[in-house]
PDB file of N, CA and C in Angstrom:
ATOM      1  N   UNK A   1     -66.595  70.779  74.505  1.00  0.00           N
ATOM      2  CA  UNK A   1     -67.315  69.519  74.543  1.00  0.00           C
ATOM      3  C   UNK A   1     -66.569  68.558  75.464  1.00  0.00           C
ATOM      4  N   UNK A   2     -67.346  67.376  76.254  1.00  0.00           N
ATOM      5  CA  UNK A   2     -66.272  66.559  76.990  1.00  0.00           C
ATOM      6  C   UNK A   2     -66.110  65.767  76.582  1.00  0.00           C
ATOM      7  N   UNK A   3     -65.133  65.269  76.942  1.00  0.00           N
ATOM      8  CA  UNK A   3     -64.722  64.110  76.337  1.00  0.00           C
ATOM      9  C   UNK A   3     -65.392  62.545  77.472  1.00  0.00           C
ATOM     10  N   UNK A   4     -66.375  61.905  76.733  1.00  0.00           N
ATOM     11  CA  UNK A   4     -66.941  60.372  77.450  1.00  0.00           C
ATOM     12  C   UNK A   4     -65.711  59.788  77.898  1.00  0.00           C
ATOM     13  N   UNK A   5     -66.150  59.272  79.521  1.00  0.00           N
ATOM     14  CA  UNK A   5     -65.217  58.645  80.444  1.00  0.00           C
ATOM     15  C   UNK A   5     -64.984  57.129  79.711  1.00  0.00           C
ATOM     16  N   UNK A   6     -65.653  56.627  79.100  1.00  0.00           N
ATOM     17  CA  UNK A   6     -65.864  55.589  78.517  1.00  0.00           C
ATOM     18  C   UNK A   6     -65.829  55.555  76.926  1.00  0.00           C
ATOM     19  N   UNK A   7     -64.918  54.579  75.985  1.00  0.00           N
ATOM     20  CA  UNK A   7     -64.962  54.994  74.730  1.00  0.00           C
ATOM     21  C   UNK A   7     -66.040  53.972  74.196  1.00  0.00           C
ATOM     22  N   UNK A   8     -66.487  54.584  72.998  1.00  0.00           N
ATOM     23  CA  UNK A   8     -67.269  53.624  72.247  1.00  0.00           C
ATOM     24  C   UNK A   8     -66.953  52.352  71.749  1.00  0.00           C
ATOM     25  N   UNK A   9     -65.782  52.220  71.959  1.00  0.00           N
ATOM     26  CA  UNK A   9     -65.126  50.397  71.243  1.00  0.00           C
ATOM     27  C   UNK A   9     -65.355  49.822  72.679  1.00  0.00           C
ATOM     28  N   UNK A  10     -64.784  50.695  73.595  1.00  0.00           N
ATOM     29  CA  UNK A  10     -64.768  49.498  75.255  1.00  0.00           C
ATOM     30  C   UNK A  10     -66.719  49.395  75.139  1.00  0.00           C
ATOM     31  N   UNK A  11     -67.548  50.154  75.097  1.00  0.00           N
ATOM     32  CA  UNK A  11     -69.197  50.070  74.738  1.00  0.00           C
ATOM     33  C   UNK A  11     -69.491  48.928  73.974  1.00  0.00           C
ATOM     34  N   UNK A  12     -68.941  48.790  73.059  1.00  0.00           N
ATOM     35  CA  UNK A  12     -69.401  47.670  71.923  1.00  0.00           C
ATOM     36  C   UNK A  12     -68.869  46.642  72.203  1.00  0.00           C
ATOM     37  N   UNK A  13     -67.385  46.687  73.297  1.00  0.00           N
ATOM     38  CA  UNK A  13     -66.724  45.390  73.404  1.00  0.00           C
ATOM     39  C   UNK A  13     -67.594  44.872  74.522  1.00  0.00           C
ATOM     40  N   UNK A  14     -68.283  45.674  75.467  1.00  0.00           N
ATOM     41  CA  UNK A  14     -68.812  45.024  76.735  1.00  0.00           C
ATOM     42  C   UNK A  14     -70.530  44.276  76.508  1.00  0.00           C
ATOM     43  N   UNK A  15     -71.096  45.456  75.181  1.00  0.00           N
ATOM     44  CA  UNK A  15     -72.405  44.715  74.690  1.00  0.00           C
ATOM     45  C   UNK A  15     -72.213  43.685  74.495  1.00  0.00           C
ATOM     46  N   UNK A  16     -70.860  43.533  73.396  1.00  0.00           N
ATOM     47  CA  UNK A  16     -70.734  41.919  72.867  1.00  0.00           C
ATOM     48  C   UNK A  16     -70.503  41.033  73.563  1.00  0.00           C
ATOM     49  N   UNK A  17     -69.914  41.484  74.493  1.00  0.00           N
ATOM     50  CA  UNK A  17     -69.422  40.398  75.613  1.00  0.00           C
ATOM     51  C   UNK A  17     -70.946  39.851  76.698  1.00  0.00           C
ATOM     52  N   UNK A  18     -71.754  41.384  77.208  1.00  0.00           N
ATOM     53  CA  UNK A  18     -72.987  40.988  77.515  1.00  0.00           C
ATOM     54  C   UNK A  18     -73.997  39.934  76.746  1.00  0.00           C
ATOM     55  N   UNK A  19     -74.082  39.901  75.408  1.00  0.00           N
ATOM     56  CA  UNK A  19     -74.481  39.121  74.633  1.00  0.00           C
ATOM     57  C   UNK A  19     -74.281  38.195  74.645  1.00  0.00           C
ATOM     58  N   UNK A  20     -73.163  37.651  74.553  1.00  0.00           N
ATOM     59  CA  UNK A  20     -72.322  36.550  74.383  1.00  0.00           C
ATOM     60  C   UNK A  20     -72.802  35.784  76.078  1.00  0.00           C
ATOM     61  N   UNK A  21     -72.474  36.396  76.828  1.00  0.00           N
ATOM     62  CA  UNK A  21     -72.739  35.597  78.691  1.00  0.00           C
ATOM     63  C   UNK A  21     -74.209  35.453  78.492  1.00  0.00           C
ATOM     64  N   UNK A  22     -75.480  36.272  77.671  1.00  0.00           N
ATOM     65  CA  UNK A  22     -76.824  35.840  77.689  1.00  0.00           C
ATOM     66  C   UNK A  22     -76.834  34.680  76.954  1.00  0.00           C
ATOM     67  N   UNK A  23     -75.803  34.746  75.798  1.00  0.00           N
ATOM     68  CA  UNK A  23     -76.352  33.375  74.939  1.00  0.00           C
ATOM     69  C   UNK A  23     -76.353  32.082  75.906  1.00  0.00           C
ATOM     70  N   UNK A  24     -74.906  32.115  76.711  1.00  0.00           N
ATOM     71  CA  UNK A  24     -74.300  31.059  77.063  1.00  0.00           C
ATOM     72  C   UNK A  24     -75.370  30.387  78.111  1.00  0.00           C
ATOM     73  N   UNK A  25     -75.759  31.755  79.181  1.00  0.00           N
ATOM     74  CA  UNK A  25     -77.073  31.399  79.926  1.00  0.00           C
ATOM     75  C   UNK A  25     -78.257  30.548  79.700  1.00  0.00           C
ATOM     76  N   UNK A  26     -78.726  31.651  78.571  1.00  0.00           N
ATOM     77  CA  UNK A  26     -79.948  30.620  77.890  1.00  0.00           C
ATOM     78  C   UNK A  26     -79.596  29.119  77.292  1.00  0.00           C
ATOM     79  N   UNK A  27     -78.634  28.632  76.682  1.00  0.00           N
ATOM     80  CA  UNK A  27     -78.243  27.603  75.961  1.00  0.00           C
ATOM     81  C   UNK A  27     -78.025  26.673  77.392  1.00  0.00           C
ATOM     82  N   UNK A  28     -77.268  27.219  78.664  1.00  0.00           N
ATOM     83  CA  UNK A  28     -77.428  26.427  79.651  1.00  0.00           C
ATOM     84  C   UNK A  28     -79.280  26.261  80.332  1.00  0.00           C
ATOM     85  N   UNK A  29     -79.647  27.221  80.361  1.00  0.00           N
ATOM     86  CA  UNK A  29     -81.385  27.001  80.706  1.00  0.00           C
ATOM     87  C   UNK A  29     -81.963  25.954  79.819  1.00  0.00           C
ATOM     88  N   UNK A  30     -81.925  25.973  79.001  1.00  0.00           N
ATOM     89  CA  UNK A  30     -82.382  25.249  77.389  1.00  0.00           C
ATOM     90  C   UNK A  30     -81.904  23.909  77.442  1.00  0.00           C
ATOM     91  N   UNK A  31     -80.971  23.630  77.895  1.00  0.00           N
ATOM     92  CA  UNK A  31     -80.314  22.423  78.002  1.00  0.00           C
ATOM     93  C   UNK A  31     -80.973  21.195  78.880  1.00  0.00           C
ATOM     94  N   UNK A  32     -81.195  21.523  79.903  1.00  0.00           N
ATOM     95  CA  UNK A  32     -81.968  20.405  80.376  1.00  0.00           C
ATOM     96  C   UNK A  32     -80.970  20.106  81.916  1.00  0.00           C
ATOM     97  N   UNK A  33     -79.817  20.657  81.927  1.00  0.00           N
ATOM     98  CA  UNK A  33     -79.120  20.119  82.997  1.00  0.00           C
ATOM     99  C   UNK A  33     -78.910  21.069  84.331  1.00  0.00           C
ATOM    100  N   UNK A  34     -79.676  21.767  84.133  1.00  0.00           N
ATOM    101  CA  UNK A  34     -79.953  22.738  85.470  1.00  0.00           C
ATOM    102  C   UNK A  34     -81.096  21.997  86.235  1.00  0.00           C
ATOM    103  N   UNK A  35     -82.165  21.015  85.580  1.00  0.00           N
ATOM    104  CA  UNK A  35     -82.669  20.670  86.220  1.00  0.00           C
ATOM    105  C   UNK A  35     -82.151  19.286  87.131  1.00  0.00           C
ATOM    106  N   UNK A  36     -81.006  19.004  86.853  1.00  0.00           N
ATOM    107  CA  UNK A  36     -80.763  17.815  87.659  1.00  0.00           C
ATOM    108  C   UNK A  36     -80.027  18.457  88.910  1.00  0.00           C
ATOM    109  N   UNK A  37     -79.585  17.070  89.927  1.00  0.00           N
ATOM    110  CA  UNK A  37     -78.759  17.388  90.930  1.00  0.00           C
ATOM    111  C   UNK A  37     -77.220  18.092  90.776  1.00  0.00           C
ATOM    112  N   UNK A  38     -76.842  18.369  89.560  1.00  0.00           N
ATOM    113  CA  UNK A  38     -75.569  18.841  89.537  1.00  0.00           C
ATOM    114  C   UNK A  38     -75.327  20.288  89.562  1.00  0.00           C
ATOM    115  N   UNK A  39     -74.667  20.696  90.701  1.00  0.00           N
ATOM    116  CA  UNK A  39     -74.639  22.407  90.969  1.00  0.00           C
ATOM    117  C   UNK A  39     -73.658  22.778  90.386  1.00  0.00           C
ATOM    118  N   UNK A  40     -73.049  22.614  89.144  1.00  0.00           N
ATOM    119  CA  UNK A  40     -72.046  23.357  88.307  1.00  0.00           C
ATOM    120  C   UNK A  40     -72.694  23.957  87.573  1.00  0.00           C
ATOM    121  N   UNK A  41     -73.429  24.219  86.652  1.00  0.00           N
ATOM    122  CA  UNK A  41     -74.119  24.781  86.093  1.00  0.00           C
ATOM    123  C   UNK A  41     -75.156  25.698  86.348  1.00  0.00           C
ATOM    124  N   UNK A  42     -75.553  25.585  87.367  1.00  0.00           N
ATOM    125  CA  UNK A  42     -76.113  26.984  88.156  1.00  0.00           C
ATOM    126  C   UNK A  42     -75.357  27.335  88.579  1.00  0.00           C
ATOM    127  N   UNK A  43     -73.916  27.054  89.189  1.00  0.00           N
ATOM    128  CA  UNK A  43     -73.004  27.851  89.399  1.00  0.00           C
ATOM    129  C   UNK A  43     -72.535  28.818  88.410  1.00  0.00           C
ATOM    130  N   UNK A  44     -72.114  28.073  87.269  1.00  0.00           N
ATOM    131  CA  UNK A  44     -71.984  28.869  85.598  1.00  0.00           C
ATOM    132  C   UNK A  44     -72.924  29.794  85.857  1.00  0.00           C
ATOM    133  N   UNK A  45     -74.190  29.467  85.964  1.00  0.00           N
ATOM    134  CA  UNK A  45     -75.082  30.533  85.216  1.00  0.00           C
ATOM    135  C   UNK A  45     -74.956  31.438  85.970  1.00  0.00           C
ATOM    136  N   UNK A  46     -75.309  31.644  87.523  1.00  0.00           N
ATOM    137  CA  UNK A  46     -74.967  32.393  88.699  1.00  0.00           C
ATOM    138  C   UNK A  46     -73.503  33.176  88.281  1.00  0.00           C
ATOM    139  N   UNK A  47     -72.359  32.764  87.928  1.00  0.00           N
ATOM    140  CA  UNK A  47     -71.122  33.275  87.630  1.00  0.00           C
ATOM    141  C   UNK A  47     -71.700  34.473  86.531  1.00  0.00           C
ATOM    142  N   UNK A  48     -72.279  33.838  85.662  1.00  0.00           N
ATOM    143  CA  UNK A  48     -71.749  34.445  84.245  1.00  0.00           C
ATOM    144  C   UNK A  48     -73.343  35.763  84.655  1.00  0.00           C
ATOM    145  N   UNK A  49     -73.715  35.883  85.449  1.00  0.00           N
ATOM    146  CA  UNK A  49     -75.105  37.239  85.528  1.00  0.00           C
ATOM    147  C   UNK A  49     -74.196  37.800  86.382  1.00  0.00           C
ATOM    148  N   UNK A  50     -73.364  37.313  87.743  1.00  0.00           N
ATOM    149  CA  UNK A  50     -72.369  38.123  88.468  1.00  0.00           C
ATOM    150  C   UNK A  50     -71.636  38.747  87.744  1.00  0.00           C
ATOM    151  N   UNK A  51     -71.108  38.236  86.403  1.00  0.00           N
ATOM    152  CA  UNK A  51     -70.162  38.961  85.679  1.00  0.00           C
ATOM    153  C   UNK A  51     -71.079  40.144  84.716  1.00  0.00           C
ATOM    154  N   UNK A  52     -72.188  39.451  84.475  1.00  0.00           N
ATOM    155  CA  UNK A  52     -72.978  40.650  83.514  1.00  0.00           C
ATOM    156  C   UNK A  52     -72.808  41.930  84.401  1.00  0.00           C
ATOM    157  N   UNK A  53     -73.790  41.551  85.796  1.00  0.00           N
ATOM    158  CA  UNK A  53     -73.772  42.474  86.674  1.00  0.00           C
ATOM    159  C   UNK A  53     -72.425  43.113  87.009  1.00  0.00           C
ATOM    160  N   UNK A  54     -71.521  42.745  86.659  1.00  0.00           N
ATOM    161  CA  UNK A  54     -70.250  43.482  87.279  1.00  0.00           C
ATOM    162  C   UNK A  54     -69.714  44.765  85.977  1.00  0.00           C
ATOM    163  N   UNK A  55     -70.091  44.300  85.019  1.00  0.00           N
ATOM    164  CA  UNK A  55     -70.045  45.007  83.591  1.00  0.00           C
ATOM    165  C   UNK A  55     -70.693  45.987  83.528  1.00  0.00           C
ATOM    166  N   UNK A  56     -72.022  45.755  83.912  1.00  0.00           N
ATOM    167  CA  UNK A  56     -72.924  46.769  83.784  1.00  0.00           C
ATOM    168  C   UNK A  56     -72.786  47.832  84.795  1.00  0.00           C
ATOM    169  N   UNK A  57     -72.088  47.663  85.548  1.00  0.00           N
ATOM    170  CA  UNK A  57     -71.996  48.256  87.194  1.00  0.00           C
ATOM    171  C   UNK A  57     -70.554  49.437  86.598  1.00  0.00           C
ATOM    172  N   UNK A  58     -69.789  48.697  86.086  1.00  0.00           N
ATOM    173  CA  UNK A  58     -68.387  49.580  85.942  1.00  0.00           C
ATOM    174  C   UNK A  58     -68.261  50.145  84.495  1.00  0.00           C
ATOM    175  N   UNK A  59     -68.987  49.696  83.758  1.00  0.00           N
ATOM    176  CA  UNK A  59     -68.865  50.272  82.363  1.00  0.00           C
ATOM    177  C   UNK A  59     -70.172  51.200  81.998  1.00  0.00           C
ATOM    178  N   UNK A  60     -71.325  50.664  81.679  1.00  0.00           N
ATOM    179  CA  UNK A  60     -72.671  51.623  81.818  1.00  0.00           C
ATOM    180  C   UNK A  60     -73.179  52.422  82.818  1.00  0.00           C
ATOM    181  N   UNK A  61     -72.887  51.947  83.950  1.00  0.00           N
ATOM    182  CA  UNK A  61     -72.904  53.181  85.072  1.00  0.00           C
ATOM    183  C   UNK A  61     -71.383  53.742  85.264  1.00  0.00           C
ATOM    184  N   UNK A  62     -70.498  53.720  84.635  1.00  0.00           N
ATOM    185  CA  UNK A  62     -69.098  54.358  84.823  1.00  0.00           C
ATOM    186  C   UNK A  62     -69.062  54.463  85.984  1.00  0.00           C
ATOM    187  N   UNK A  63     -68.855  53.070  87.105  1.00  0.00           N
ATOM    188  CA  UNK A  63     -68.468  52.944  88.285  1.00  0.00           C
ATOM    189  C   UNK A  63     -66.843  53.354  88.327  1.00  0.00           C
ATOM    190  N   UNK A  64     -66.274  52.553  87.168  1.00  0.00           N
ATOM    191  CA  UNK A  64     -64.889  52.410  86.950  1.00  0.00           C
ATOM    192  C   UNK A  64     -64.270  54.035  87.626  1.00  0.00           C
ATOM    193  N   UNK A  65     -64.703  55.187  86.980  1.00  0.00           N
ATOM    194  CA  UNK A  65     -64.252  56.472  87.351  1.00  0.00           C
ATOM    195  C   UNK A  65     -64.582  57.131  88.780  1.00  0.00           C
ATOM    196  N   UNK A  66     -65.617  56.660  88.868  1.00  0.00           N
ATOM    197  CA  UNK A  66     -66.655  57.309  90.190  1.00  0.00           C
ATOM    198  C   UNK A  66     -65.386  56.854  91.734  1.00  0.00           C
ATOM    199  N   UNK A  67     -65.846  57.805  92.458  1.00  0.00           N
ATOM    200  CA  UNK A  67     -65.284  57.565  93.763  1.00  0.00           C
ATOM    201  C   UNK A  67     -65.760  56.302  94.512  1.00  0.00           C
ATOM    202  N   UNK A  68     -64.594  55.746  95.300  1.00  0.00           N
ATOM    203  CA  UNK A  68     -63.940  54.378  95.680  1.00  0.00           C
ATOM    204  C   UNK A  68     -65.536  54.052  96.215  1.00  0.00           C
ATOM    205  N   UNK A  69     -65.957  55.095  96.953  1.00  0.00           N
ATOM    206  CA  UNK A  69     -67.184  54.642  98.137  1.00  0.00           C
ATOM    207  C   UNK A  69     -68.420  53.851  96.840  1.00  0.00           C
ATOM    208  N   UNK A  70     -68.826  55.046  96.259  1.00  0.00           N
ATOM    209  CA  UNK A  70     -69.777  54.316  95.248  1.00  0.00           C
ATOM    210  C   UNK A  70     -69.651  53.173  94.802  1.00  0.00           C
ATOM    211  N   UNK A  71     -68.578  53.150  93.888  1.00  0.00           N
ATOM    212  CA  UNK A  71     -67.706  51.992  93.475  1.00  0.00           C
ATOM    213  C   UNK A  71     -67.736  50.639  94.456  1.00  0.00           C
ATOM    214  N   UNK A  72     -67.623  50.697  95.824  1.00  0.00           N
ATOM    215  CA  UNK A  72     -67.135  49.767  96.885  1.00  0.00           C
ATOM    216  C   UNK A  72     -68.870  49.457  97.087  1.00  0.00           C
ATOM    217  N   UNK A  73     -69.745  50.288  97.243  1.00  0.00           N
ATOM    218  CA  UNK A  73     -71.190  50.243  97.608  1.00  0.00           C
ATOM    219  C   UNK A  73     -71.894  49.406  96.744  1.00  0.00           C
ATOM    220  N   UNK A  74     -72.069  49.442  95.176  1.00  0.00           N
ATOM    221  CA  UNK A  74     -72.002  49.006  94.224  1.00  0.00           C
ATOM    222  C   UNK A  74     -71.787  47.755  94.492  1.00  0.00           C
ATOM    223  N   UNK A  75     -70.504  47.087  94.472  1.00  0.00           N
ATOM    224  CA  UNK A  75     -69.666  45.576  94.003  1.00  0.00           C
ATOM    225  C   UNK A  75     -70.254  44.906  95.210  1.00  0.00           C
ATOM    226  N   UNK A  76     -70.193  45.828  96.445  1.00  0.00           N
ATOM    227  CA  UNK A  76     -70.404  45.135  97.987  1.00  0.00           C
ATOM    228  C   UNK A  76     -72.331  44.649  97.702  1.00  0.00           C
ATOM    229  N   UNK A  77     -72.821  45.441  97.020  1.00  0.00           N
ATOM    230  CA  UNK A  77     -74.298  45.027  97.164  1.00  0.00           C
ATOM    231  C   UNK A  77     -74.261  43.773  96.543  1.00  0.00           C
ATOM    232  N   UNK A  78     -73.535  43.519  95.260  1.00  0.00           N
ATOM    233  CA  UNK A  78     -73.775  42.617  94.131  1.00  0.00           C
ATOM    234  C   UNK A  78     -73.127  41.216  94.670  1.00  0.00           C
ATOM    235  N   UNK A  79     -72.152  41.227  95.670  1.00  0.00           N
ATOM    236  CA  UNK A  79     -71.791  40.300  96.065  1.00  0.00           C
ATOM    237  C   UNK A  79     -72.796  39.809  97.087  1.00  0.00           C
ATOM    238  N   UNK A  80     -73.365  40.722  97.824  1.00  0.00           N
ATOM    239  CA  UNK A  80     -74.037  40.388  99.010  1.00  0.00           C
ATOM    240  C   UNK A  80     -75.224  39.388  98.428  1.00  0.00           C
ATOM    241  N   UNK A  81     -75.807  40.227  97.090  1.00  0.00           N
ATOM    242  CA  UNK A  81     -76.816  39.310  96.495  1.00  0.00           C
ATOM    243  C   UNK A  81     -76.810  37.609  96.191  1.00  0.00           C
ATOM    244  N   UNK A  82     -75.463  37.752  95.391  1.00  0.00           N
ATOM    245  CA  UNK A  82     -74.898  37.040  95.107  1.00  0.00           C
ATOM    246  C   UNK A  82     -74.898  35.754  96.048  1.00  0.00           C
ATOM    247  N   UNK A  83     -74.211  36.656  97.219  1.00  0.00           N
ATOM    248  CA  UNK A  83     -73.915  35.680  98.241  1.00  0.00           C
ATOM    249  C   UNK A  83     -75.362  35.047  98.761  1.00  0.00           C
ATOM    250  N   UNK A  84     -76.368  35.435  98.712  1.00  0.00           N
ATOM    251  CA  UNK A  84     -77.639  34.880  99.480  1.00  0.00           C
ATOM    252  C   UNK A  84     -78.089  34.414  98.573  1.00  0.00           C
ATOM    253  N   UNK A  85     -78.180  34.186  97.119  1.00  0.00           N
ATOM    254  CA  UNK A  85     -78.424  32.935  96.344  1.00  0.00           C
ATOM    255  C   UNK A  85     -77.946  32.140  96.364  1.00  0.00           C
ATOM    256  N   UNK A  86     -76.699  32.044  96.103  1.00  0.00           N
ATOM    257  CA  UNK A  86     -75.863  30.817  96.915  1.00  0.00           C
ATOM    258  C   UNK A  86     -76.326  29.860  98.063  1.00  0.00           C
ATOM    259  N   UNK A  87     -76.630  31.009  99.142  1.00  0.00           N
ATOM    260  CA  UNK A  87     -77.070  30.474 100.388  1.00  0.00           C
ATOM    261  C   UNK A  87     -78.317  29.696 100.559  1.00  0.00           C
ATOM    262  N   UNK A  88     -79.481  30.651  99.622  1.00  0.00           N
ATOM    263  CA  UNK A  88     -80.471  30.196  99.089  1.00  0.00           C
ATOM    264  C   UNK A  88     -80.731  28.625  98.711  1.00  0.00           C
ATOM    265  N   UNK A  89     -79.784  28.796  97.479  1.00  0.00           N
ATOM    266  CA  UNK A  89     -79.962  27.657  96.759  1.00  0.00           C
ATOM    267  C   UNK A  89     -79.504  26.200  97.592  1.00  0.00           C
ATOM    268  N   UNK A  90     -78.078  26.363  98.379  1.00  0.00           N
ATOM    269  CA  UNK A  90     -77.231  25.450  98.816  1.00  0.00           C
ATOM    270  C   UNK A  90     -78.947  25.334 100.310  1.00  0.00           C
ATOM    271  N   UNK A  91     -79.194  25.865 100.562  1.00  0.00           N
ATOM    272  CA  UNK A  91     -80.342  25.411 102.047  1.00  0.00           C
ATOM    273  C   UNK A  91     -81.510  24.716 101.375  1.00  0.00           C
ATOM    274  N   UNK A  92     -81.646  25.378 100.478  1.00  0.00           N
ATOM    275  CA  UNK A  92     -83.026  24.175  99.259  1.00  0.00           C
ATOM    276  C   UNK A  92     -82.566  22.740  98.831  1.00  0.00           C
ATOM    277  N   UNK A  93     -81.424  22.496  98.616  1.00  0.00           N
ATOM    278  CA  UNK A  93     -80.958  21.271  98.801  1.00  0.00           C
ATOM    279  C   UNK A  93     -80.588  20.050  99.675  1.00  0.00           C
TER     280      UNK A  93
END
């Protein structure tokens, strides 16, 4: 039998942690202050889905083990995204 590249406590620690960055999201959506002029808080929120996304990338797809290229292909897309919301957002203003 093999043994999972990934253990079930690091699984439950990263759900909870996924959970936890959705609450924080929504409670910032919910709030009322994304709609004003202040870009910290879409920054937060933007941060904390980069970080979901970075979780989900190295722990549920077991990027963490996989070879450098995948791994590098992966993080490089998520930043790139990343990076053009940013860009996005900062040219709408």
């Amino acid at each position: 039998m093999k043994t999972p590249a990934v253990s079930h406590l690091t699984i439950g620690r990263t759900w909870g942690l996924l959970v936890l960055l959705t609450g924080l999201t929504f409670a910032l959506g919910e709030s009322g202050s994304l709609g004003q002029s202040a870009v910290s808080p879409v920054l937060l929120v933007l941060g904390c889905s980069g970080l979901k996304a970075l979780l989900v990338i190295l722990e549920y797809l077991e990027m963490r083990q996989a070879p450098a290229l995948w791994r590098w292909l992966l993080l490089g897309w998520l930043i790139l995204v990343l990076s053009l919301i940013v860009l996005a957002y900062w040219m709408a203003r």
